[in-house]
C-alpha atoms as a PDB file:
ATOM      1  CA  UNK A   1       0.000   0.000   0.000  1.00  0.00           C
ATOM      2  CA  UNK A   2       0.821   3.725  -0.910  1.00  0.00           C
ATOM      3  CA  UNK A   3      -0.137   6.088   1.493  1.00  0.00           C
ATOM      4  CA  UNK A   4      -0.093  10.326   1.171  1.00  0.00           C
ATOM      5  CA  UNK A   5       0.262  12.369   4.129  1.00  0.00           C
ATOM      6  CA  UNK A   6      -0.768  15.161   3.430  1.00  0.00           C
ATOM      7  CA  UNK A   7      -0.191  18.126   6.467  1.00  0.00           C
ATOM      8  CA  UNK A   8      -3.064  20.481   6.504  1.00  0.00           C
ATOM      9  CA  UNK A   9      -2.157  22.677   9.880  1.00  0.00           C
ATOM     10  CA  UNK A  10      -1.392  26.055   8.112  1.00  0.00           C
ATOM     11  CA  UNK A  11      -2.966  28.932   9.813  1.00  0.00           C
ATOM     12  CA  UNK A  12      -2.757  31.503   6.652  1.00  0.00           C
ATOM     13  CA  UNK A  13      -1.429  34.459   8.609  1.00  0.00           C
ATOM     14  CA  UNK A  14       1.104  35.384   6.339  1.00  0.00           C
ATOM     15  CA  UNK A  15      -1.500  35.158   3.173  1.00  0.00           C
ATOM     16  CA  UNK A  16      -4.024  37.465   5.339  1.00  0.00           C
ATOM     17  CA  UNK A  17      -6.583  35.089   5.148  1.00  0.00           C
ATOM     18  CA  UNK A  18      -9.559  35.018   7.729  1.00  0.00           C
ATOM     19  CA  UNK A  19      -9.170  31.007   7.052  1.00  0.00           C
ATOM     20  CA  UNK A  20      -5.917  28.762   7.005  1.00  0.00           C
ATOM     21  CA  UNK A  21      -4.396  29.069   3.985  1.00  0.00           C
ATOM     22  CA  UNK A  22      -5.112  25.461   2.424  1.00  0.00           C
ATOM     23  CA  UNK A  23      -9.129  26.119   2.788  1.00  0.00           C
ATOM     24  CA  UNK A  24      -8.993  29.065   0.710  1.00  0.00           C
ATOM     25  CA  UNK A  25     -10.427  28.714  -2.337  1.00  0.00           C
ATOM     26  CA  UNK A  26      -9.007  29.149  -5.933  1.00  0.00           C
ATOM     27  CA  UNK A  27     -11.113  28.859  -9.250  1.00  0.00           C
ATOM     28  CA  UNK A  28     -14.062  27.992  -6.845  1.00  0.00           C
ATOM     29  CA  UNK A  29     -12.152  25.151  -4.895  1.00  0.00           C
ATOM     30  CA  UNK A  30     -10.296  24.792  -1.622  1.00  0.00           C
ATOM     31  CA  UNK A  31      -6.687  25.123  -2.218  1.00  0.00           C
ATOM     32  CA  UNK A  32      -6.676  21.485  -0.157  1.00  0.00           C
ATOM     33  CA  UNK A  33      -9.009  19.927  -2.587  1.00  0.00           C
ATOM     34  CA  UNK A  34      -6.500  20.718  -5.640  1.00  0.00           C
ATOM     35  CA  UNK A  35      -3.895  19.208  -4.159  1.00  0.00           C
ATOM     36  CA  UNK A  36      -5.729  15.868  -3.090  1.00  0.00           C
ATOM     37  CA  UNK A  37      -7.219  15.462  -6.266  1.00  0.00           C
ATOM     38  CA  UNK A  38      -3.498  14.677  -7.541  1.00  0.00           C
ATOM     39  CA  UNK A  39      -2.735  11.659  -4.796  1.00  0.00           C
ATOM     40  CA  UNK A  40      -6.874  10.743  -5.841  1.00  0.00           C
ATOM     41  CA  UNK A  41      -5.827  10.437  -9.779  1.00  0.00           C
ATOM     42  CA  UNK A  42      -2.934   8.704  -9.052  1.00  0.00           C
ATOM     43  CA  UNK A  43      -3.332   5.106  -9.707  1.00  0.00           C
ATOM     44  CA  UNK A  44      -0.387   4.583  -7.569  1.00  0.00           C
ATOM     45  CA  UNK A  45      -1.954   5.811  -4.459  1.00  0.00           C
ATOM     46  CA  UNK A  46      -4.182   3.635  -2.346  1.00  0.00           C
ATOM     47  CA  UNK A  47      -5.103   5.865   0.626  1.00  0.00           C
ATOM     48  CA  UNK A  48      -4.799   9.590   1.881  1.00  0.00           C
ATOM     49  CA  UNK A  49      -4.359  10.550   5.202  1.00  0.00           C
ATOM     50  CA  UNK A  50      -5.137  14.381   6.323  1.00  0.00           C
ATOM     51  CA  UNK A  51      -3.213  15.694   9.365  1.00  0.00           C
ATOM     52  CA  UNK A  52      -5.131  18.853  10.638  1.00  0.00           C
ATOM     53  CA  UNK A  53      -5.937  20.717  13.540  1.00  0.00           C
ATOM     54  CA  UNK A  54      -9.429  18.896  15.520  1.00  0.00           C
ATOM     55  CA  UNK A  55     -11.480  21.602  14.729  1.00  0.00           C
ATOM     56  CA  UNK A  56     -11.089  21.286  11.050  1.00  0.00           C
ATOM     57  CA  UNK A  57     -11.669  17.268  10.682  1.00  0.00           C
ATOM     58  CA  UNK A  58     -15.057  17.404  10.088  1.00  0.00           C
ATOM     59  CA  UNK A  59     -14.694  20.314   7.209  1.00  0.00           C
ATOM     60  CA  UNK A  60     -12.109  18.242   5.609  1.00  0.00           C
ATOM     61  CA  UNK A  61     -14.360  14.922   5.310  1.00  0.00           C
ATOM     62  CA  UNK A  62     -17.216  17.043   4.207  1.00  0.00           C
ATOM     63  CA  UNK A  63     -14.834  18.526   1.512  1.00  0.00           C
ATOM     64  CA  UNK A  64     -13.497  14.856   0.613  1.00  0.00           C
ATOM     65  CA  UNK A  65     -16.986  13.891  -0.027  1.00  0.00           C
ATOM     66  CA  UNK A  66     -18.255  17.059  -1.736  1.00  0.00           C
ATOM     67  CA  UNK A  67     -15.083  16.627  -4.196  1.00  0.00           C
ATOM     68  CA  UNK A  68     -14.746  12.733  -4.419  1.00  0.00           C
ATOM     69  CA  UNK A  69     -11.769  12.340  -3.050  1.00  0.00           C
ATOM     70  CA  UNK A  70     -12.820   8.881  -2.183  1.00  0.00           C
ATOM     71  CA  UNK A  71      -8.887   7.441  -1.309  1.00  0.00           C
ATOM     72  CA  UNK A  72      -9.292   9.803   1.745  1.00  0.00           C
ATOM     73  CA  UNK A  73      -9.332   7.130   5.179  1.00  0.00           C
ATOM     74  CA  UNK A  74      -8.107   9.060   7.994  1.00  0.00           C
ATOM     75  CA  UNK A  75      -7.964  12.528   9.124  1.00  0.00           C
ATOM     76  CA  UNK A  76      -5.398  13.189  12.446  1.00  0.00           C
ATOM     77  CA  UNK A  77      -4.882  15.885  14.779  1.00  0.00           C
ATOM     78  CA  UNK A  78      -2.283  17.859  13.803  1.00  0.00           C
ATOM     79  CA  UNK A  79       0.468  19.131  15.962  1.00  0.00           C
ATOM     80  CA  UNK A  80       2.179  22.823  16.510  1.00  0.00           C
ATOM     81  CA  UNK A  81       5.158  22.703  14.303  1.00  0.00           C
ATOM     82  CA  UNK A  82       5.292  20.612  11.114  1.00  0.00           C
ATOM     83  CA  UNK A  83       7.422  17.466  12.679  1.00  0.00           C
ATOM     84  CA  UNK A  84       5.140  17.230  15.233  1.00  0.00           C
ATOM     85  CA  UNK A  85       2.386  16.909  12.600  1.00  0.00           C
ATOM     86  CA  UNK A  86       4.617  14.265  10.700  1.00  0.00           C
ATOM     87  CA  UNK A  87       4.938  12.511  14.019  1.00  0.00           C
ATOM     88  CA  UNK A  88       0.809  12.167  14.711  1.00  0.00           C
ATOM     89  CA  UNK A  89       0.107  11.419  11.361  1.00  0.00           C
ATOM     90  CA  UNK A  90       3.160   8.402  11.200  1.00  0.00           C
ATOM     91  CA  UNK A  91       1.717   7.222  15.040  1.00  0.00           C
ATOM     92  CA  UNK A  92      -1.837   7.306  13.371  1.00  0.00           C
ATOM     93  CA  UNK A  93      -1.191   5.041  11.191  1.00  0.00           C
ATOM     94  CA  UNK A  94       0.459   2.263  13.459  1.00  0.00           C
ATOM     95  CA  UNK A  95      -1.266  -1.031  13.463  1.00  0.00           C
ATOM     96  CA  UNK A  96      -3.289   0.170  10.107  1.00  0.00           C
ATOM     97  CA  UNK A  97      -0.555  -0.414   7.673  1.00  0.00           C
ATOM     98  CA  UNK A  98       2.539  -2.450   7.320  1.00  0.00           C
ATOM     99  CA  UNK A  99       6.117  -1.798   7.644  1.00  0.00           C
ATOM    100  CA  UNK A 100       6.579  -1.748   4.331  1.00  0.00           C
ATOM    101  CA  UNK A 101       4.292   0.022   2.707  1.00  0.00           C
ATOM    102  CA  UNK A 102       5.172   3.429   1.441  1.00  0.00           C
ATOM    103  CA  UNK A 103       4.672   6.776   3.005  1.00  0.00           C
ATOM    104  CA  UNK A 104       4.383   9.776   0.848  1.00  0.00           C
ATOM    105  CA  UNK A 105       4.551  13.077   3.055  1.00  0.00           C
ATOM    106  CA  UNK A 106       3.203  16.399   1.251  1.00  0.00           C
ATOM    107  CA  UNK A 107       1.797  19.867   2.123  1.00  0.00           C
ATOM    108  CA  UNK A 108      -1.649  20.524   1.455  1.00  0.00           C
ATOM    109  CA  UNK A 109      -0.357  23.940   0.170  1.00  0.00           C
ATOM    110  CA  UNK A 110       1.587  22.956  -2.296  1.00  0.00           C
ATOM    111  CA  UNK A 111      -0.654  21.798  -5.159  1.00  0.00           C
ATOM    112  CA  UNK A 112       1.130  21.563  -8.081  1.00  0.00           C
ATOM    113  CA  UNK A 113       2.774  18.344  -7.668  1.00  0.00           C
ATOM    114  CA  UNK A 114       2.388  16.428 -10.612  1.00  0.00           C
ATOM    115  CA  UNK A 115       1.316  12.578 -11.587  1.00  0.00           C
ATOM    116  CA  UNK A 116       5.621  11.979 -12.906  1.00  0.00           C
ATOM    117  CA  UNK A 117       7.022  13.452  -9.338  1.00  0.00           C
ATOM    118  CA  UNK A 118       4.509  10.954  -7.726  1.00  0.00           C
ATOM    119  CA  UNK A 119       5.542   7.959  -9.687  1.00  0.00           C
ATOM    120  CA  UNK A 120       9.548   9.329  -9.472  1.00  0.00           C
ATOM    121  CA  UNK A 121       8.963   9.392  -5.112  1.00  0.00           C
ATOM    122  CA  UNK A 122       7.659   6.075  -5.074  1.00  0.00           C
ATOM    123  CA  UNK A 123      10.173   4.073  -7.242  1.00  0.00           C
ATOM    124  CA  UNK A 124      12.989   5.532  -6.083  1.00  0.00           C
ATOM    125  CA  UNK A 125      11.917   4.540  -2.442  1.00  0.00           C
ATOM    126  CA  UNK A 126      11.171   1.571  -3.458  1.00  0.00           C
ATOM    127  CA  UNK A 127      14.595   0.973  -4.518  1.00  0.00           C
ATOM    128  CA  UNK A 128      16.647   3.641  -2.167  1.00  0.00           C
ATOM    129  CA  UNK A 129      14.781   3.145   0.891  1.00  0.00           C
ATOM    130  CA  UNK A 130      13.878   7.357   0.955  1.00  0.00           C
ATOM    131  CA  UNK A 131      13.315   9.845  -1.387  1.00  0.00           C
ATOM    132  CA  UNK A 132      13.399  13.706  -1.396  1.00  0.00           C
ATOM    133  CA  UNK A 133      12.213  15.763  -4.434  1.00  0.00           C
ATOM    134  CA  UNK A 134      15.382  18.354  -5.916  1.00  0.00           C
ATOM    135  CA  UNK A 135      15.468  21.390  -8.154  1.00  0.00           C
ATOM    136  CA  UNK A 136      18.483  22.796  -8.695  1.00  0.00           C
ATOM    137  CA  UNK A 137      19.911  26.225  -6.806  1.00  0.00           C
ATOM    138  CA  UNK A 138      19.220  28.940 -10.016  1.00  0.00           C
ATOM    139  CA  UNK A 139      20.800  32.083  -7.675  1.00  0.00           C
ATOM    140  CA  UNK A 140      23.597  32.948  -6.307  1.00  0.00           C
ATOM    141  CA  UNK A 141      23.936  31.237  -2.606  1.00  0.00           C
ATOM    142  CA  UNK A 142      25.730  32.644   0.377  1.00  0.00           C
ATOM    143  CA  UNK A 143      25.982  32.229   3.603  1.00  0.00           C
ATOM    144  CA  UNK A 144      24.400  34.514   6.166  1.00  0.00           C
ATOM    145  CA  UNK A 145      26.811  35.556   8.862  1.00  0.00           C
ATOM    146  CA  UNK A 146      25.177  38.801  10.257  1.00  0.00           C
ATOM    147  CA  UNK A 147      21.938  40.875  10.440  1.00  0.00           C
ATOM    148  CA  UNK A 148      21.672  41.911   6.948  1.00  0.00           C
ATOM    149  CA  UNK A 149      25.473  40.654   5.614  1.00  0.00           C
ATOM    150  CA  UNK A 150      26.898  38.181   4.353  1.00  0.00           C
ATOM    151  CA  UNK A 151      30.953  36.924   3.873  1.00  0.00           C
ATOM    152  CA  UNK A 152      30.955  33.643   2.249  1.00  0.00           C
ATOM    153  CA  UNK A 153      29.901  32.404  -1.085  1.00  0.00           C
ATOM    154  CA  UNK A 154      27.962  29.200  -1.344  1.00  0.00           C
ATOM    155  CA  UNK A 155      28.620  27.816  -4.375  1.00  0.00           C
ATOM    156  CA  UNK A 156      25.391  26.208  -6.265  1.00  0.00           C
ATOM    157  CA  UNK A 157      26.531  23.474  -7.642  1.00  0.00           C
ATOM    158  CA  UNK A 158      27.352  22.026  -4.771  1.00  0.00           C
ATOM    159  CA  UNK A 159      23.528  22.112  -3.409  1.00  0.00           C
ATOM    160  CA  UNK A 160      19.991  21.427  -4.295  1.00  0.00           C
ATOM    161  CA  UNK A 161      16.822  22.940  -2.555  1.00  0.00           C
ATOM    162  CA  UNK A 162      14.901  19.194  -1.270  1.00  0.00           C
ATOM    163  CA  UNK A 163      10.969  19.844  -2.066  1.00  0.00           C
ATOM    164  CA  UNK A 164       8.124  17.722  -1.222  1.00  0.00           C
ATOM    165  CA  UNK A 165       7.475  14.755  -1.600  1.00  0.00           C
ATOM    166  CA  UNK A 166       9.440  12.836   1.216  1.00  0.00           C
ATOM    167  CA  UNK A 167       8.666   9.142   0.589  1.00  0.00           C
ATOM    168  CA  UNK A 168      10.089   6.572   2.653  1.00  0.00           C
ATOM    169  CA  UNK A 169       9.114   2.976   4.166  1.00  0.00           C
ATOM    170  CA  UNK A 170       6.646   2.965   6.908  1.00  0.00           C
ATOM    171  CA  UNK A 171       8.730   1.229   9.097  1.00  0.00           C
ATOM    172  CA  UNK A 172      11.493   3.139   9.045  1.00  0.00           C
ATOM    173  CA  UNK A 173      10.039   6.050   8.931  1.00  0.00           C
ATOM    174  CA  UNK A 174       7.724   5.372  12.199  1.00  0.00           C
ATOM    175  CA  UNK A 175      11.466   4.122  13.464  1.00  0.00           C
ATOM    176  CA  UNK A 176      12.813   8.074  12.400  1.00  0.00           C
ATOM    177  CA  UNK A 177      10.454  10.124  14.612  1.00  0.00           C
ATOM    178  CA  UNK A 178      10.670   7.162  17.434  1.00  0.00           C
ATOM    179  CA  UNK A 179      14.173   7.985  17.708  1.00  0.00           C
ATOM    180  CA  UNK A 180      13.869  11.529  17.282  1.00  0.00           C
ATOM    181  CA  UNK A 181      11.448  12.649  19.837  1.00  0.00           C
ATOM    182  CA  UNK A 182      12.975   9.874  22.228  1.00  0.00           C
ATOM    183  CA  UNK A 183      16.801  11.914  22.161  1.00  0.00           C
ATOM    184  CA  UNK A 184      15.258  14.910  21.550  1.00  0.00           C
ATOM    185  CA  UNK A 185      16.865  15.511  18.156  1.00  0.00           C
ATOM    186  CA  UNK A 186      15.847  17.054  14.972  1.00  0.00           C
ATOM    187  CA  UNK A 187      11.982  18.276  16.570  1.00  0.00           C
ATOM    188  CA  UNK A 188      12.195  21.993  17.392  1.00  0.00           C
ATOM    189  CA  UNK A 189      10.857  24.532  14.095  1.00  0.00           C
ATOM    190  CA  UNK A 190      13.688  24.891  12.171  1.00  0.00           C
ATOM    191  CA  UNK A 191      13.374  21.085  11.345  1.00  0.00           C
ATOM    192  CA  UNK A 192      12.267  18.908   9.143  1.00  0.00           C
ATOM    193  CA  UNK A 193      12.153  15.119   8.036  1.00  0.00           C
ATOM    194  CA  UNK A 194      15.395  15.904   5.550  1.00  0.00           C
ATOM    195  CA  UNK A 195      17.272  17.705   8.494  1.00  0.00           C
ATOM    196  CA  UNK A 196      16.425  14.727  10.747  1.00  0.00           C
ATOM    197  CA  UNK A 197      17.753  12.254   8.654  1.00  0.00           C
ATOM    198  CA  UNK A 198      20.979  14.027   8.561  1.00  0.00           C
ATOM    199  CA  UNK A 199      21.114  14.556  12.007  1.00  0.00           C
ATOM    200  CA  UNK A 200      20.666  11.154  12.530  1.00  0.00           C
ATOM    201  CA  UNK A 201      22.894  10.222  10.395  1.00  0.00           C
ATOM    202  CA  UNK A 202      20.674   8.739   6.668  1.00  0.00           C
ATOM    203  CA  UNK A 203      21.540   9.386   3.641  1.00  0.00           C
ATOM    204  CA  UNK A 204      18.913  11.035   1.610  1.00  0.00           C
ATOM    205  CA  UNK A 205      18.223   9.882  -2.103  1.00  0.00           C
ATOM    206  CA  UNK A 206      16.912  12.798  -4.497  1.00  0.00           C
ATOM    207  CA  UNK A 207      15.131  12.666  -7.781  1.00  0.00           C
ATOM    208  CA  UNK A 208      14.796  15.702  -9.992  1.00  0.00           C
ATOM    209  CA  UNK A 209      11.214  17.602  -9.252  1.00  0.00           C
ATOM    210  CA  UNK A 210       9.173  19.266 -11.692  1.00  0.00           C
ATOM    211  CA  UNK A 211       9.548  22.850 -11.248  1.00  0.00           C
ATOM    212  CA  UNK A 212       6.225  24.323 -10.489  1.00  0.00           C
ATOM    213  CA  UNK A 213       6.130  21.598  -7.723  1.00  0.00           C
ATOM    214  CA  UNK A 214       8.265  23.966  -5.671  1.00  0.00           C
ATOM    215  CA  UNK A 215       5.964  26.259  -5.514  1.00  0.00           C
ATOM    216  CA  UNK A 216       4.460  26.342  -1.779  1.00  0.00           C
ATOM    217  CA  UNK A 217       1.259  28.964  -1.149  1.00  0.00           C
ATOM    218  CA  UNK A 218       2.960  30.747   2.112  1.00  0.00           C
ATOM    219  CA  UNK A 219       2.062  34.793   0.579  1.00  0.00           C
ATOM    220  CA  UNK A 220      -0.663  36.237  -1.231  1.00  0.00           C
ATOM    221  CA  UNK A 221       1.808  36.778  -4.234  1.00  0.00           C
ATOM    222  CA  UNK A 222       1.825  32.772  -3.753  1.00  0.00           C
ATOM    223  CA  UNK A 223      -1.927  32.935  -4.623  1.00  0.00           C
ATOM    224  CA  UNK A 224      -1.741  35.009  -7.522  1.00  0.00           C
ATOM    225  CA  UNK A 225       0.831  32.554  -8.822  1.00  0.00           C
ATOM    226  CA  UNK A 226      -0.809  29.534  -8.434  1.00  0.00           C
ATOM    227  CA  UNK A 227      -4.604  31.011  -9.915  1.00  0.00           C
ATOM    228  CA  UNK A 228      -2.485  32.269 -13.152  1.00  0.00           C
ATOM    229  CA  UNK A 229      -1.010  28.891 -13.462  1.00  0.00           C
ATOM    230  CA  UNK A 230      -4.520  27.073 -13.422  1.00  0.00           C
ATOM    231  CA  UNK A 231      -5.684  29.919 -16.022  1.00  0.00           C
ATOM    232  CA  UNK A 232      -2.973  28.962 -18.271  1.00  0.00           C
ATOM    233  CA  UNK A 233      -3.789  25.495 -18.053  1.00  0.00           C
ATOM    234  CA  UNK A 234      -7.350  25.965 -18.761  1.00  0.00           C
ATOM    235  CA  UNK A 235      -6.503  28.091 -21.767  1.00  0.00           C
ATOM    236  CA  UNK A 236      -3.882  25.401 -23.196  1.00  0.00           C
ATOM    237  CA  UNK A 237      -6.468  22.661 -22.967  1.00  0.00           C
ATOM    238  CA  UNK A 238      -8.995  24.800 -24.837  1.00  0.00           C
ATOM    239  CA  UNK A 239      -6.653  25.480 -27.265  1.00  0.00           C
ATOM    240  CA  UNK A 240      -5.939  21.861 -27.409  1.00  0.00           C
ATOM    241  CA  UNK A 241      -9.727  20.571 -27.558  1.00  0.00           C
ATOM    242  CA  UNK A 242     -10.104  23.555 -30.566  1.00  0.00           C
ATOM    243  CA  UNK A 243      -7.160  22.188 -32.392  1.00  0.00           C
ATOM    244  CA  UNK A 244      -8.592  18.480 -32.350  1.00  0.00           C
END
């Protein structure tokens, strides 16, 4: 079995909203429902699991229903930083699937990943043991050394930014944030399931992401972005269906 995580615990401050960000809605639908309908169409996903805050479960089953997103099986309180989120929704799932069945963690907010970046995650966990979506650095990098300065260059080649998806086994991922809340390690803000498996010492295996897939709705200019892209689309496909 194939299961998405998807973390739904935005609050939508920084896009002004009056509602967390991933309920806002975009071409008349929830910004939550576009990005469920991809793990839905896949025919490589078997299940969905929503991690949100309790006062939001029963809005996302009625949404799930309203919109067909019929893979959707569980929906988990979420907690107050992302890895605590990751943690409930890995605990959740304990006794419901096996060890190795694949885990496919992925924001709510970040709709655009596509059906190839799905199928990428999944085989190269399946072969790797983990895997971590990568684009390429396009800027100059440095390294921040001061309030407002910097003294170091960071040279881009060396790096890659690590999107979402992060796709691992079950078991060993359940085994990750055991460890990790049990030391301590890797669970304040600043980290995440790639920083915790370099703290604890993994190796991460990357596969090259589709570029709008990087896009994460954190701003209004976010927004914007992500209503022109659906516009475009929509125009390209009538263009298409007129060319046929």
């Amino acid at each position: 079995m194939n299961v998405a995580l998807v973390l739904a615990g935005g609050v939508g401050a920084r896009v002004g909203a009056n509602v967390p960000k991933q309920y806002i809605e975009v071409l008349g639908k929830p910004i939550i429902i576009h990005t469920l309908e991809k793990f839905q169409e896949s025919p490589e996903i078997d299940a969905i699991e929503v991690v949100c805050a309790p006062e939001w479960h029963d809005h996302v089953v009625a949404l799930g229903e309203q919109w067909g997103i019929t893979k959707l099986r569980w929906v988990v309180d979420g907690g107050s930083i992302c890895q605590e989120s990751i943690r409930n929704g890995l605990f959740a799932l304990e006794g419901k699937i096996d060890p190795q069945d694949l885990v496919m963690v992925h924001m709510s907010v970040s709709p655009l990943i596509n059906q190839e970046t799905i199928h990428n995650a999944l085989a190269v966990a399946a072969e790797k043991g983990n895997s971590f979506a990568d684009t390429p650095i396009v800027f100059c990098m440095a390294k921040k050394t001061g309030p407002g300065y910097c003294d170091e260059n960071a040279y881009k080649e060396h790096y890659v930014q690590l999107n979402m998806p992060w796709t691992m086994g079950f078991g060993d991922y359940l085994s990750l944030y055991q460890e990790a809340y049990e030391k301590g390690i890797g669970t304040d803000l600043i980290s995440y399931t790639p920083s915790l498996m370099f703290d604890l010492g993994h190796r991460v295996y990357t596969f090259p992401d589709n570029e709008a897939n990087k896009q994460k709705i954190a701003y209004k200019a976010d927004l914007d972005f992500f209503e022109g892209y659906l516009l475009v689309q929509e125009r390209k496909r009538a263009q298409q269906d007129e060319n046929q």
